[in-house]
Protein backbone atom coordinates (compact mmCIF):
# COMPACT_ATOMS: atom_id res chain seq x y z
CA UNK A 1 32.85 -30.69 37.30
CA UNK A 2 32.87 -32.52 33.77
CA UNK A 3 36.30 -32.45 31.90
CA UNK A 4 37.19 -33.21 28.17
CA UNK A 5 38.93 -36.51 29.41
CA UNK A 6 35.76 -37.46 31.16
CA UNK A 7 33.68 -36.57 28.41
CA UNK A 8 35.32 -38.54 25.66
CA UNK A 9 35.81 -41.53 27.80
CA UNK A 10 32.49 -41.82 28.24
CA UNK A 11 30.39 -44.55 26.75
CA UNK A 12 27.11 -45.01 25.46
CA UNK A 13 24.91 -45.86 27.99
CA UNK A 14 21.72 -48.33 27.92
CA UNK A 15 19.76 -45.50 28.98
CA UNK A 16 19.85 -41.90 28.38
CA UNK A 17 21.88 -40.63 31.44
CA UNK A 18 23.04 -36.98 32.51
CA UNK A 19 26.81 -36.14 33.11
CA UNK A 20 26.28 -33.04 35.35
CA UNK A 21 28.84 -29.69 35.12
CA UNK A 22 26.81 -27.88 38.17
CA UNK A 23 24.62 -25.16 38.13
CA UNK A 24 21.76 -26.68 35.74
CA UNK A 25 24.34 -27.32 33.23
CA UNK A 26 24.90 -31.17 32.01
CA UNK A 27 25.53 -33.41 29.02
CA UNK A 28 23.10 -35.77 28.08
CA UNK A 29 24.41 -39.18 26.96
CA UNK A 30 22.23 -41.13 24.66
CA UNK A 31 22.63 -44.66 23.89
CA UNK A 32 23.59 -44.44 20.26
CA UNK A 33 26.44 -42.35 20.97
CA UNK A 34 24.95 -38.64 21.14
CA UNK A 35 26.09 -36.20 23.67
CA UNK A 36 23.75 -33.13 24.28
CA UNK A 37 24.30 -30.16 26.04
CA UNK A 38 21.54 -29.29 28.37
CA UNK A 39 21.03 -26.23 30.84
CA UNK A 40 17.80 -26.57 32.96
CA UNK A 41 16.35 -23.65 35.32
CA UNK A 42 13.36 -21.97 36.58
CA UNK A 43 11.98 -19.11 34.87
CA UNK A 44 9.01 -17.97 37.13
CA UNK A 45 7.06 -20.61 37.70
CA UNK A 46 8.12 -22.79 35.07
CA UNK A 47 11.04 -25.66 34.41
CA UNK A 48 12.91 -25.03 31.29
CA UNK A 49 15.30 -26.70 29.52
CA UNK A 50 17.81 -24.80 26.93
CA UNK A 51 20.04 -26.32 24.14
CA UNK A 52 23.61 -25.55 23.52
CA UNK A 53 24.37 -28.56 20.60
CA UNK A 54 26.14 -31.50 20.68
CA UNK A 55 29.89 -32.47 22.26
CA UNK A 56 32.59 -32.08 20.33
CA UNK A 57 30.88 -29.44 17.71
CA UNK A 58 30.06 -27.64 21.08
CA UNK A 59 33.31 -27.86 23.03
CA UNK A 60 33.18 -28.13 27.07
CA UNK A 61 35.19 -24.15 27.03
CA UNK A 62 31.70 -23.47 25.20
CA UNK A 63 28.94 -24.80 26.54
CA UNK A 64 30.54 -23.40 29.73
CA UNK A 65 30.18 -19.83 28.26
CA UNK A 66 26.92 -20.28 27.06
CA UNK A 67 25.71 -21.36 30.33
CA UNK A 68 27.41 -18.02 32.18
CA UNK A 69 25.59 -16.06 30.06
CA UNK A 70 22.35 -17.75 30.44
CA UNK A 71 23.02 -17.46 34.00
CA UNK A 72 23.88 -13.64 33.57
CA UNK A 73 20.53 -13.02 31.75
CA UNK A 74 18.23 -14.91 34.26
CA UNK A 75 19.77 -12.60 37.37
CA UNK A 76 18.59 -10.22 34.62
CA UNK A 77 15.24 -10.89 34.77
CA UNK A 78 15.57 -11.91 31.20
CA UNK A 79 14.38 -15.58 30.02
CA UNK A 80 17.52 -16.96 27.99
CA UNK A 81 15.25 -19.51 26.09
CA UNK A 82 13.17 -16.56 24.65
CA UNK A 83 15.79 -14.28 24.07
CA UNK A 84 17.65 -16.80 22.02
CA UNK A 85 14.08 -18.14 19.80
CA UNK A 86 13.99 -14.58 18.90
CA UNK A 87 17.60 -14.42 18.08
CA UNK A 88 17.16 -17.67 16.14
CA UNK A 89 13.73 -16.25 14.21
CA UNK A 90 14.92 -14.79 11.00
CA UNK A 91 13.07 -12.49 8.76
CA UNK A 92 12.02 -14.73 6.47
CA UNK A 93 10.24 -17.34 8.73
CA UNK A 94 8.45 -14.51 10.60
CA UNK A 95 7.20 -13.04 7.30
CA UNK A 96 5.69 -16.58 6.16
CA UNK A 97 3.66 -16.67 9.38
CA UNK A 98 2.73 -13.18 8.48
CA UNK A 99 1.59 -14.61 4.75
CA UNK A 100 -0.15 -16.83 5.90
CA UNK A 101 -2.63 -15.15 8.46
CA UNK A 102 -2.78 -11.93 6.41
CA UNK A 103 -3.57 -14.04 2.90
CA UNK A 104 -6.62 -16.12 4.21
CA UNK A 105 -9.81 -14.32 2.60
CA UNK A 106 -7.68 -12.48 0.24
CA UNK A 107 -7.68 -12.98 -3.17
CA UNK A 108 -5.35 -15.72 -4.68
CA UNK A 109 -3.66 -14.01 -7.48
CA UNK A 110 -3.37 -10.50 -6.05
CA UNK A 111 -1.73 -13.18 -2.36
CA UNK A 112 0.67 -14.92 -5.52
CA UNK A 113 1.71 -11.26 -6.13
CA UNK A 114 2.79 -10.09 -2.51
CA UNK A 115 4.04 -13.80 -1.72
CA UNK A 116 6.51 -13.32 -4.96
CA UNK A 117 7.61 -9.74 -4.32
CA UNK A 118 8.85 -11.38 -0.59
CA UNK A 119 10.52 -14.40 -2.53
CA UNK A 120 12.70 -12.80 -5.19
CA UNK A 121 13.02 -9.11 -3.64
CA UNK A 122 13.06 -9.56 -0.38
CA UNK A 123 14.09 -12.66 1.17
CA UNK A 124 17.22 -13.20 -0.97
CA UNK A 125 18.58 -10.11 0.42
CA UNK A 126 17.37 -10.15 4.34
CA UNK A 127 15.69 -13.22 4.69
CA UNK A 128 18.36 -15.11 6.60
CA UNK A 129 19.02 -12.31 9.28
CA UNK A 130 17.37 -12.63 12.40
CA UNK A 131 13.63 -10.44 12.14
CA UNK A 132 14.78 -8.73 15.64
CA UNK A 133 18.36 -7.51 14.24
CA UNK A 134 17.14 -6.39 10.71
CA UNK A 135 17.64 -2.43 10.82
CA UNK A 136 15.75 0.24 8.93
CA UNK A 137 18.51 0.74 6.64
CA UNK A 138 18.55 -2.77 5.37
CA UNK A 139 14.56 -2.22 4.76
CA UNK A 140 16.01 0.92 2.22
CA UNK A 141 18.69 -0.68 0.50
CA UNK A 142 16.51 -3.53 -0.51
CA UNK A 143 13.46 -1.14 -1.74
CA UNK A 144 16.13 1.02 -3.61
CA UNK A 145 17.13 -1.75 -5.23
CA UNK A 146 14.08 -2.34 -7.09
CA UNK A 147 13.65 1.29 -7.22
CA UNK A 148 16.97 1.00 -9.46
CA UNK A 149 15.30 -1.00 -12.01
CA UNK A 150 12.23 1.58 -13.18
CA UNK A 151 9.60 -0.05 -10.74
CA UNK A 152 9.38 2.69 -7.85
CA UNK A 153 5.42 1.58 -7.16
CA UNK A 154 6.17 -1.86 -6.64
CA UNK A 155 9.18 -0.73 -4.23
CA UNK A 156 6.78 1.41 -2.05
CA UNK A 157 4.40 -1.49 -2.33
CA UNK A 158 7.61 -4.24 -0.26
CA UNK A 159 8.08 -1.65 2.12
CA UNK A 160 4.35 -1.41 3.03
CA UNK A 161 4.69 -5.32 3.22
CA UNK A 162 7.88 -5.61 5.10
CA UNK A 163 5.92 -2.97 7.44
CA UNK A 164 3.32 -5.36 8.38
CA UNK A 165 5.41 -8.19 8.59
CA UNK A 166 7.55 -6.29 10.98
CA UNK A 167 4.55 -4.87 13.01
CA UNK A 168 3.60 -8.70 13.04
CA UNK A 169 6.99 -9.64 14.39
CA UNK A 170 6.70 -6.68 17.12
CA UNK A 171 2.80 -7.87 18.24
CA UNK A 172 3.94 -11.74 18.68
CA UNK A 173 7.11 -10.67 20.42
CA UNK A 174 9.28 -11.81 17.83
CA UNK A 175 11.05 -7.93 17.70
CA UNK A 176 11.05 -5.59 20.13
CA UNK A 177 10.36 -2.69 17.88
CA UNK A 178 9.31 -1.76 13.94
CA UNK A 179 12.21 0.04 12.51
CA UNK A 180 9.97 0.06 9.04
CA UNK A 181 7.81 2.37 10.85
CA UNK A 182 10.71 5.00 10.91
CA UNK A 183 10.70 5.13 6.73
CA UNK A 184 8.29 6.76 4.73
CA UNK A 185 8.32 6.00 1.10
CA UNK A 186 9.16 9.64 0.67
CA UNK A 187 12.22 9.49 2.86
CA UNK A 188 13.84 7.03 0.07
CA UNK A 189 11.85 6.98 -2.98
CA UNK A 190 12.44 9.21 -5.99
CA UNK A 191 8.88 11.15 -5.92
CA UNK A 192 6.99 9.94 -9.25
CA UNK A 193 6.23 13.14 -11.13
CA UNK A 194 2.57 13.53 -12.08
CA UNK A 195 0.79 15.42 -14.82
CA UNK A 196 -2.32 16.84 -13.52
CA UNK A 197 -4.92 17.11 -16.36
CA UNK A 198 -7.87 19.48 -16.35
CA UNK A 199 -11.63 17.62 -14.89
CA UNK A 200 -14.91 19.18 -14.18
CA UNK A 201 -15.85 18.06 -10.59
CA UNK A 202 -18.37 15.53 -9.06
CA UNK A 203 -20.92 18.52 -8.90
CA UNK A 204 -19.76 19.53 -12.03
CA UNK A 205 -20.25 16.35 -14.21
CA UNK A 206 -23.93 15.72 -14.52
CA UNK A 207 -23.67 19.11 -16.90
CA UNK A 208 -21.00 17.97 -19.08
CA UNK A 209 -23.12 14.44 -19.32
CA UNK A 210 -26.02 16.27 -20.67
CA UNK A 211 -23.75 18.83 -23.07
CA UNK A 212 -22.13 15.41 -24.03
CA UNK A 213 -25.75 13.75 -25.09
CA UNK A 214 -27.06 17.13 -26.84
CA UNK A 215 -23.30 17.43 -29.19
CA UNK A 216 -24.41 18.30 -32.45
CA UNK A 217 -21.35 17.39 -34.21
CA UNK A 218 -20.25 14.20 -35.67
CA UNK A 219 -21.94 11.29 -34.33
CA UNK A 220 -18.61 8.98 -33.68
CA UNK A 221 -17.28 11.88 -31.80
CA UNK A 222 -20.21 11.82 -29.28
CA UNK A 223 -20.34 8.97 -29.08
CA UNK A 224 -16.59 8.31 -28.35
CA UNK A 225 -16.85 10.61 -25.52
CA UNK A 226 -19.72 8.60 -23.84
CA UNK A 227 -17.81 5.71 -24.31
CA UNK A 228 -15.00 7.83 -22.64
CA UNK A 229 -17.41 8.63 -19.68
CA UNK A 230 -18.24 4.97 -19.07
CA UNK A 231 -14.86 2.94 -19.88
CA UNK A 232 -12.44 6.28 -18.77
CA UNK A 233 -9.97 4.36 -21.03
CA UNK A 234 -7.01 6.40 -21.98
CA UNK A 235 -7.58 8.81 -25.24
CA UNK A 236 -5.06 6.82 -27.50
CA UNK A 237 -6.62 3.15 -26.12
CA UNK A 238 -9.97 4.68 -26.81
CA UNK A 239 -9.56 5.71 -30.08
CA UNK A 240 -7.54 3.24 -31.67
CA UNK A 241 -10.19 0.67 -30.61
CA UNK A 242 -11.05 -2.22 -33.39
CA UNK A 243 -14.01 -4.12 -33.81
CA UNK A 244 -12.39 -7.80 -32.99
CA UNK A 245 -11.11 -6.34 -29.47
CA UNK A 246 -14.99 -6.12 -28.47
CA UNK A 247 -16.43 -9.56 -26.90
CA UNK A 248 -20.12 -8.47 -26.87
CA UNK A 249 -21.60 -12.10 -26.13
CA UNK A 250 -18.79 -11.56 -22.80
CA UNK A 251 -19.69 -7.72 -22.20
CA UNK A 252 -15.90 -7.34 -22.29
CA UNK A 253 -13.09 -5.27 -23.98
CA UNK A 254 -9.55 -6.74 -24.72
CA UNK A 255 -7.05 -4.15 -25.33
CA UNK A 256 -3.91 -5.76 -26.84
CA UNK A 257 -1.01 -4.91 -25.35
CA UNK A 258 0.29 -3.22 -27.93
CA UNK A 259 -1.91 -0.51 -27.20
CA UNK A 260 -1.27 0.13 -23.80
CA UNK A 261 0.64 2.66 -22.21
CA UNK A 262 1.54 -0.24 -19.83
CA UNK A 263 2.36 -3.02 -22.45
CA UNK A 264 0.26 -5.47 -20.72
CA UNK A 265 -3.09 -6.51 -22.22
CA UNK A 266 -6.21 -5.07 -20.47
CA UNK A 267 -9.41 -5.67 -19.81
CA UNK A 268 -12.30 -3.53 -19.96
CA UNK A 269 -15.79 -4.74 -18.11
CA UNK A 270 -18.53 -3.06 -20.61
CA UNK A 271 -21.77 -2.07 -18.70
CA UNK A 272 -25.03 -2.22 -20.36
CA UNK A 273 -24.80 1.31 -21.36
CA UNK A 274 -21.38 0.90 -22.80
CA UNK A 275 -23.48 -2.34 -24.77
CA UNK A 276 -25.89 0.14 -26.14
CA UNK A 277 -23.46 2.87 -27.28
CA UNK A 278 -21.42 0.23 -28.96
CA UNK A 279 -24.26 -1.13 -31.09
CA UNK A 280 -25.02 2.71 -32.24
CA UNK A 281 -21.24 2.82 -33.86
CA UNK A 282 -21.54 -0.41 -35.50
CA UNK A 283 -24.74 1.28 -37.37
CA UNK A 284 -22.42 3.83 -38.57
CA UNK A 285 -19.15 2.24 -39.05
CA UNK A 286 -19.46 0.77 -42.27
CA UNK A 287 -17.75 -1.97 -42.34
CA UNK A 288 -15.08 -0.64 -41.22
CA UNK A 289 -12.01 -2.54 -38.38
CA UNK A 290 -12.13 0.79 -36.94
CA UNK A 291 -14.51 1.92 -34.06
CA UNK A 292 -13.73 5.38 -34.02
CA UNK A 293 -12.48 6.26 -38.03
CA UNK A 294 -11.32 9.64 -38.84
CA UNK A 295 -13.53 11.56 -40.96
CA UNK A 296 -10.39 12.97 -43.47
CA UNK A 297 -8.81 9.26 -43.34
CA UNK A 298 -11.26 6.42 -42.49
CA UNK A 299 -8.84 4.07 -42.78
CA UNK A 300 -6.77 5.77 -39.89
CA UNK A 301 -8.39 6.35 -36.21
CA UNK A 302 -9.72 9.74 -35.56
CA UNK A 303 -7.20 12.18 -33.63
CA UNK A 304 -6.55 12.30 -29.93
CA UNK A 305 -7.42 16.01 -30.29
CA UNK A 306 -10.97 15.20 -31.81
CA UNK A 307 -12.18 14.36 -28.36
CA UNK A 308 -9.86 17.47 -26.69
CA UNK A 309 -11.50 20.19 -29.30
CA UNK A 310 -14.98 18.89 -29.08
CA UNK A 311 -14.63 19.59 -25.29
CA UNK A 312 -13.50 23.03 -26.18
CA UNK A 313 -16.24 23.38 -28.31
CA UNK A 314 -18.57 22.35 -25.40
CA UNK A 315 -17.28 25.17 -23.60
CA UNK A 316 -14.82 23.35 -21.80
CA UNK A 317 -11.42 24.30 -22.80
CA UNK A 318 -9.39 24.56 -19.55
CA UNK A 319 -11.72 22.98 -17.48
CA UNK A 320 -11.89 19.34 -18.68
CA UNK A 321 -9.70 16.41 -21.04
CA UNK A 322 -10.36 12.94 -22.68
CA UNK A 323 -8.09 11.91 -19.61
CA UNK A 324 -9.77 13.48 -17.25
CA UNK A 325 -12.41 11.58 -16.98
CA UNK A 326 -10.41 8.94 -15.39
CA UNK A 327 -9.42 10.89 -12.76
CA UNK A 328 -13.39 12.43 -11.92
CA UNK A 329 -13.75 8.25 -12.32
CA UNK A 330 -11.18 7.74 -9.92
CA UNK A 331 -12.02 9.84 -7.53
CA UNK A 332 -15.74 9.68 -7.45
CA UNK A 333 -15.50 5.59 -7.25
CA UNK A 334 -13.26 5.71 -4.08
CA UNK A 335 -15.44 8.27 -2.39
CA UNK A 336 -18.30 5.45 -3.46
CA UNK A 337 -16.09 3.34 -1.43
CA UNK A 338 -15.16 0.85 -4.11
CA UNK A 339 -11.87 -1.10 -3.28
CA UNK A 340 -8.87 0.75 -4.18
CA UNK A 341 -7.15 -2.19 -6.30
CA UNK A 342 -10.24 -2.77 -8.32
CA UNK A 343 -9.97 0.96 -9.40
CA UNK A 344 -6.59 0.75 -9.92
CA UNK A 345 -6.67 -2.64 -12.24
CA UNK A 346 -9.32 -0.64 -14.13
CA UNK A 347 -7.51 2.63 -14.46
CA UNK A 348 -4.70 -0.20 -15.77
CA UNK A 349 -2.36 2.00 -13.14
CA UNK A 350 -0.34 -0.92 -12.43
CA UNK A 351 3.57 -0.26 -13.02
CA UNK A 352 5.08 -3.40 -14.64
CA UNK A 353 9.27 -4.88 -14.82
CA UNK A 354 10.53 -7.95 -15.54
CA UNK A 355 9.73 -9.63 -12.38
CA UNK A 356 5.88 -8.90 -13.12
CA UNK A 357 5.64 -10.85 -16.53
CA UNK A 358 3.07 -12.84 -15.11
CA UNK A 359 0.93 -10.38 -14.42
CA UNK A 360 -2.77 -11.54 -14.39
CA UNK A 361 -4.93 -8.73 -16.50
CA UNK A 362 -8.26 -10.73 -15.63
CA UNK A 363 -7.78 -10.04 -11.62
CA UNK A 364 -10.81 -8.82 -9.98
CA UNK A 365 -12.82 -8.83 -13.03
CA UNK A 366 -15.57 -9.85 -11.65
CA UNK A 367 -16.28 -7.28 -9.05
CA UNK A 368 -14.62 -5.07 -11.71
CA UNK A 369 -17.47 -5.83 -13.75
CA UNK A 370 -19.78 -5.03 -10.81
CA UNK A 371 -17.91 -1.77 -10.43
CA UNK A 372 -17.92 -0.63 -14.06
CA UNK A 373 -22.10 -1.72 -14.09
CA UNK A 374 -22.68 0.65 -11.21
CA UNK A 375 -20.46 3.44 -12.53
CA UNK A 376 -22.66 3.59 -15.07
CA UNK A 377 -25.80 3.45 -13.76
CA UNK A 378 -24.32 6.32 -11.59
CA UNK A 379 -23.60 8.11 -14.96
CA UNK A 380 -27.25 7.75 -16.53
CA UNK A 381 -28.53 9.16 -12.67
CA UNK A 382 -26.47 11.96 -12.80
CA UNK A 383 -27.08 12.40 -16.85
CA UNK A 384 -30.55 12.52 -15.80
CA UNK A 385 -31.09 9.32 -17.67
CA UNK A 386 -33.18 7.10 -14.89
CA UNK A 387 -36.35 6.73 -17.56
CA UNK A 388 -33.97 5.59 -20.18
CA UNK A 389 -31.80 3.00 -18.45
CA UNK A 390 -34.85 1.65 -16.30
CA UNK A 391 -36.60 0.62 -20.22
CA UNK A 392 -33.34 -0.49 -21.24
């Protein structure tokens, strides 16, 4: 049996030598003066060696205690090694391994976006605890937190991620269970109150398309609501649009962000068909900064109502909106099977807080652009337009 006299009169041998205590348990002496506690044993068919720290930060009273209960777990059944990596493994460690599986193929900026969530919501906050002793009410605090601050969707969107980081843990045998998968978003969250505007249906749309193309009244309010059809812009973005926010040479729309509902600049891909209706209101715009000038005040935009009463005057009052278009886009697309963040980037749904000032408007414009193309060759199809767009 090893005592502290023994211990401290010990000196530093050529070789590394072992100053045994009994049972497995011994300090290693190391020739430049180190003394390591050691504790080896059999865990089925494997030698392993565990760590208790060095002598004197780790007293002899200590490493003595640590031993008993690594001796108390193996009659257990239990493997102290293990049990103490997991102990060791804290939350943020465990979600970094997590990042970087679940981020290879994804895209870069929308991986920067989850990555910085983690960083400055999350892992200030839990990041240090151990991943197995993090409890479900640790999860809520820190998602009502930035609830707090007026972003509720990106606070449902850390506790989907701290989900799969905890699932993560649970599969590699980091945790023994989820307790993420005990909260809903509905269990903690403030439910987001949402204004359901009036839309014709998928079976009802090819109709309005073709009452849309036969309108009789003024041409800029036709063609605003084709433009409507294929952008499904937001009434106000719509028809305060200006002639320098069109990039025609690009096929692209830059709403300033000004203008958005958001305040954060947006980007509209512009199909073909969106192209061609845009060239018909530069015949007929006169020179004019304005796309969509109001026929009283052609210096101001047109109304948000024009759109609304031509509708009515269609024969749709109480069945359909400017804005609901976006949500017959919405819904159609994702029945289409087009990726739900590439509708929502174009629906410019994303909620936005001072931790999101470097929000990237251009992401997934590319396959955006794909999207928008297809919605509106979709459009023309349903329209009954197949001759047209095929010579166009």
């Amino acid at each position: 049996m090893l005592s502290d006299v023994r211990i401290r009169g010990a000196k530093s041998p050529a070789r590394p030598q072992k100053l045994t205590d009994g049972g497995g348990l011994y300090l290693l002496l190391q020739p430049n003066g180190a003394k390591y506690w050691r504790f080896n044993y059999r865990f089925g068919e494997k030698q392993k060696t565990l760590s208790y720290g060095t002598y004197p930060d780790v007293p002899l009273v200590r490493a003595r205690a640590l031993h008993l209960e690594a001796r108390r777990l193996l009659a257990e059944g239990v493997d102290p090694a293990a049990k103490k990596q997991v102990e060791q493994t804290t939350f943020e460690s465990v979600a970094r391994s997590w990042y970087a599986r679940w981020s290879v193929g994804r895209h870069t900026q929308y991986a920067y976006y989850v990555r910085k969530r983690l960083e400055e919501d999350v892992f200030p906050a839990i990041g240090a605890r151990p991943v197995a002793e993090v409890p479900a009410s640790a999860f809520r605090d820190v998602v009502m937190k930035i609830e707090e601050r007026g972003a509720g969707e990106i606070a449902k969107r850390v506790l989907q991620n701290c989900n799969q980081i905890m699932r993560y843990a649970v599969a590699h045998d980091i945790a023994p269970r989820n307790p993420v998968a005990d909260v809903r978003p509905a269990d903690i969250l403030k439910p987001r109150k949402k204004r359901h505007y009036p839309r014709v249906t998928a079976k009802e749309l090819p109709e309005l398309l073709r009452a849309i193309d036969c309108y009789t009244g003024g041409e800029h309010t036709r063609l605003a609501m084709q433009l409507m059809a294929l952008t499904f812009v937001r009434t106000t973005e719509l028809v305060g649009a200006k002639w320098p926010e069109f990039d025609i040479a690009s096929a692209r729309w830059d709403i300033p962000a000004e203008r958005m509902k958001m305040k954060t600049a947006h980007i509209v891909a512009l199909s073909k068909q969106s192209l061609a209706v845009l060239q018909k209101l530069r015949e007929i715009s006169f020179s004019s900064e304005l796309a969509f000038p109001g026929d009283v005040k052609p210096d101001k935009p047109m109304s948000t109502n024009t759109i609304l009463f031509a509708l009515y005057r269609l024969g749709y009052r109480g069945r359909m909106t400017g804005h609901g278009f976006r949500g017959v886009a919405s819904t159609i697309l994702h029945e289409q099977g087009w990726p739900h963040e590439h509708i929502e980037l174009q629906l410019a749904h994303q909620e936005r807080d001072d931790t999101s000032a470097a929000y990237n408007y251009a992401l997934y414009l590319e396959p955006r652009a794909k999207m928008m193309q297809a919605w509106a060759d979709y459009l023309d199809k349903a329209a009954g337009r197949q001759i047209e767009t095929a010579q166009r």
